[in-house]
Every structure is written in C-alpha cells, then in structure tokens.
Protein backbone atom coordinates (compact mmCIF):
# COMPACT_ATOMS: atom_id res chain seq x y z
CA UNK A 1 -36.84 18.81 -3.35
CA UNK A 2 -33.64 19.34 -2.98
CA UNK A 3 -32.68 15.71 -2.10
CA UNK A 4 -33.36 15.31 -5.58
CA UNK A 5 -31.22 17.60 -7.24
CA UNK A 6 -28.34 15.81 -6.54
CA UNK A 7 -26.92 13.18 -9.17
CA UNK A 8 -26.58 9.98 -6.87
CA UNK A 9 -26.10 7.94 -9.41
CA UNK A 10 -22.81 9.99 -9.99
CA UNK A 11 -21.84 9.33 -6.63
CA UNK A 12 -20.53 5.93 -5.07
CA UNK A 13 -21.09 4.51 -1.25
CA UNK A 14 -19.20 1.06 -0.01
CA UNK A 15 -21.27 -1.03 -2.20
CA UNK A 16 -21.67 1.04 -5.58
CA UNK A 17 -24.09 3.87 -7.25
CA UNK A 18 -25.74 6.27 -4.42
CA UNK A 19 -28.89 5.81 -6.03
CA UNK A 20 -30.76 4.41 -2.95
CA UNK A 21 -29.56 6.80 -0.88
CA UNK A 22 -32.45 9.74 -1.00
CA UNK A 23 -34.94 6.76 -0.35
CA UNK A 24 -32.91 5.81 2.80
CA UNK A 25 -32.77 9.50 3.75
CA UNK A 26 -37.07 9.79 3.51
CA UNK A 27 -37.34 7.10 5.17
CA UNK A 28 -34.86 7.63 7.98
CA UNK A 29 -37.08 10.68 8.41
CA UNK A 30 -40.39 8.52 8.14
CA UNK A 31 -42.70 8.32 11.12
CA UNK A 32 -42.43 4.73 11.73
CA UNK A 33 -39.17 3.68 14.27
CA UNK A 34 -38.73 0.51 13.69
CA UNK A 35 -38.35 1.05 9.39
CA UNK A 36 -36.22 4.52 10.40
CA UNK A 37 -34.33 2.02 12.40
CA UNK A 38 -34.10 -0.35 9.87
CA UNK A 39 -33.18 2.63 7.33
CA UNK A 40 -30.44 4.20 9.36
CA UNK A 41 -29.08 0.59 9.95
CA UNK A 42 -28.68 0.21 6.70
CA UNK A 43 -26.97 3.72 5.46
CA UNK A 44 -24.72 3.15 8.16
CA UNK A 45 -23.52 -0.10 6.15
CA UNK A 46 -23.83 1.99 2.87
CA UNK A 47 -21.78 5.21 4.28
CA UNK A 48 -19.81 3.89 6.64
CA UNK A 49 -19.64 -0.14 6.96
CA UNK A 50 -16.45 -0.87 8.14
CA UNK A 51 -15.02 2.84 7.62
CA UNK A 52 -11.47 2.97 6.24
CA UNK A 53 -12.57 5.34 3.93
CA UNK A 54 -15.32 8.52 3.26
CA UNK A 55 -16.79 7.96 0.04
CA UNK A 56 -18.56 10.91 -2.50
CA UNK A 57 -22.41 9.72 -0.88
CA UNK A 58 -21.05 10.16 2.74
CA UNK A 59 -20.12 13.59 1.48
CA UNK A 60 -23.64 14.71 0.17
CA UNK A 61 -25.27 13.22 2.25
CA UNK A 62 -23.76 15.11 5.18
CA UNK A 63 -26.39 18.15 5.08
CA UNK A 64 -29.41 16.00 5.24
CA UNK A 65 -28.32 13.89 7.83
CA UNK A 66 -27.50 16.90 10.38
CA UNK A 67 -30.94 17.82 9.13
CA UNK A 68 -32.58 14.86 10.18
CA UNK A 69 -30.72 14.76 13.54
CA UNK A 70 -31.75 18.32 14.01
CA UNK A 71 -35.46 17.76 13.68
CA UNK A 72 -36.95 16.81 16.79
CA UNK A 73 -39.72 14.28 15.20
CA UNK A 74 -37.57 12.05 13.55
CA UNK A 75 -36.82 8.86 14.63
CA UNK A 76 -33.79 7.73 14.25
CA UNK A 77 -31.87 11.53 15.26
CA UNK A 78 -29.50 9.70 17.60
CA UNK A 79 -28.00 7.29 14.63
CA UNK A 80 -28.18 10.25 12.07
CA UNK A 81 -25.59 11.78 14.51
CA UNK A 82 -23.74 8.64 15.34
CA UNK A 83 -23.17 8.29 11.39
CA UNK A 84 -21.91 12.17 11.27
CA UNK A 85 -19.26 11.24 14.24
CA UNK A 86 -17.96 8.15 12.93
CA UNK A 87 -17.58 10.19 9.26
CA UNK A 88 -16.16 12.63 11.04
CA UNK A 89 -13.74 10.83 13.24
CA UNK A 90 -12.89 8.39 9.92
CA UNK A 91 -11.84 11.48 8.04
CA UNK A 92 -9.49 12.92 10.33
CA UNK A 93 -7.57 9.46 10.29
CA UNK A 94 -7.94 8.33 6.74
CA UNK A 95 -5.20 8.97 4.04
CA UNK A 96 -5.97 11.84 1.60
CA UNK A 97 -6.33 9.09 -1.04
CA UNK A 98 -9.03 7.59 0.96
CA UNK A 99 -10.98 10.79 1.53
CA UNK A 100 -13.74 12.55 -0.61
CA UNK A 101 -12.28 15.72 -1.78
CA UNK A 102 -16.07 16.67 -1.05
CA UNK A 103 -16.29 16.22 2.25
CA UNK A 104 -14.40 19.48 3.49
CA UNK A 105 -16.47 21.65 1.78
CA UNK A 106 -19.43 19.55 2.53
CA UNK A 107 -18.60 19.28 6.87
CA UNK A 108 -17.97 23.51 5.94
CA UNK A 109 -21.15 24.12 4.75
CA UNK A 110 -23.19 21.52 6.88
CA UNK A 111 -22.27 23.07 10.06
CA UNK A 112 -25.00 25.40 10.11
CA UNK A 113 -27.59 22.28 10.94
CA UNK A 114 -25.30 21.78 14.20
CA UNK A 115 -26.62 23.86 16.72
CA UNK A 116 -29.67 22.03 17.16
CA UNK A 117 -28.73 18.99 18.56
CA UNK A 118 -26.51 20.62 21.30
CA UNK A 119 -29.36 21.81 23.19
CA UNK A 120 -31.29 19.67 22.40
CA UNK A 121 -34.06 18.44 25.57
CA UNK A 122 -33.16 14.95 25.40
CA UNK A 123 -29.84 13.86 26.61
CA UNK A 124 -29.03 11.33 24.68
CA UNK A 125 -29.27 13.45 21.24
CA UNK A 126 -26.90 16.22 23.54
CA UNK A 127 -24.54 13.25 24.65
CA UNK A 128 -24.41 12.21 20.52
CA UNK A 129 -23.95 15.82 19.41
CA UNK A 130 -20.99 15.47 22.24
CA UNK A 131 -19.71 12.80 20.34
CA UNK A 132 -19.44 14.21 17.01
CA UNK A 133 -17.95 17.36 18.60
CA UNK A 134 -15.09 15.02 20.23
CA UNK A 135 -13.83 13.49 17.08
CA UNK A 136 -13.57 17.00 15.38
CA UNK A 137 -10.06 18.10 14.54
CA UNK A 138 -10.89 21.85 16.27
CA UNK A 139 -14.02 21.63 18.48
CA UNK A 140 -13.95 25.43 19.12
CA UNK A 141 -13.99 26.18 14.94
CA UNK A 142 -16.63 24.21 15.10
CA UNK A 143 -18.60 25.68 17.61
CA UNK A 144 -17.60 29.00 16.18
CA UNK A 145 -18.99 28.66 12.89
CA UNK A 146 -22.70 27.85 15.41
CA UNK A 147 -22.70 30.50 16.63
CA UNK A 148 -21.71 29.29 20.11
CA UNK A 149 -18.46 29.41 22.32
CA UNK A 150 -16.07 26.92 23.38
C-alpha cells in the first residue's frame, strides 16, 4: 500500500516520529464513527494542535487525507477537510522557517483528490470543501488545476 511506502519514522508531527500516523489514517477511514472520530481527533492534535507551524507528517499526509475526504463512505470526511483548511490557512501565514519545504509540492500534487468534495451531495462536506478553498492563497489556481472554473 502505498501508505506504507513512506518513511514516517523519518518524518516529525507536533509531538515527535510520524510513526502512528498511517494507523490514524486506516482508521480515520475505518467503518466505525465514533473510533474515526476519535482518530481524526487525534491527528488533528498530531498535525495541527495549536498550528503555528506545518510540520514534514502534515505534508505527506496531505494526499491521503483529501483521499479520505473524497470517499463518500468514510466517516470522518468533514474533519479530514477541516484538517486540510486549517494546514492550508496555517501555511499561508507561517514564516518560511516554520513551513515544510514539502508541503508546496505536496498541496501541488494533492490537488487532484479536490474535486470530489465540491460536489459533493451533502452540504456540509460542500460547505468544508468551501472552507479549504477560502483560506487558499489563489482560489481560481486552485480550481484550475480541478478541472473546474472560478
């Protein structure tokens, strides 16, 4: 899986080694709410906690988690894209030094898994796809590079 093929333990979130992020991811994904609740809760607090800062894990984990929030039978969609906008809003504010050099590249090449969420049936994954569209630095690049127009 490709989850796995990333070295996590390489990688650092607000508390130290990424290595319990994949097992977050799987379970955010997990058919149970309450424990995808539970698991998004808690990679908030890993990713993001306070923000200040977007560390390597936020960064690789960005692709999964517009996965996950693209997938219409997981759980926990709506905090999966809460997570991308407050990453998203936190590195257009951050200083450089405080900012993955990852995470360009990674936002780049995640926005692929965007679309989804935008029409999406339910409103309140469309009102959280709003959201991360409102903290971008260009909405209309971003809805370029979906294949959609501003």
């Amino acid at each position: 899986m490709e989850l796995d093929r990333i070295n996590r333990a390489a990688l650092k979130h607000n508390y130290g080694s990424a290595e319990d992020v994949p097992a977050l991811l799987r379970r955010c994904a997990g058919p149970d709410r309450d424990d995808a609740d539970g698991a998004s809760d808690e990679l908030l607090n890993l990713l993001f906690h306070q923000g200040g800062r977007v560390c390597s894990a936020a960064s690789a984990a960005l692709p999964f988690v517009l996965r996950l929030a693209a997938t219409p039978r997981v759980p926990s969609r709506r905090a999966m894209l809460e997570l991308v906008a407050m990453q998203a809003a936190e590195a257009g504010r951050v200083d450089a030094r405080f900012l993955d050099p990852g995470w360009s590249a990674a936002w780049t090449q995640a926005l692929p898994e965007f679309p989804g969420p935008l029409d999406d049936p339910e409103p309140e994954i469309r009102r959280a796809a709003a959201d991360v569209l409102g903290v971008c630095d260009s909405p209309g690049e971003l809805l370029g590079a979906c294949g959609l127009s501003a």
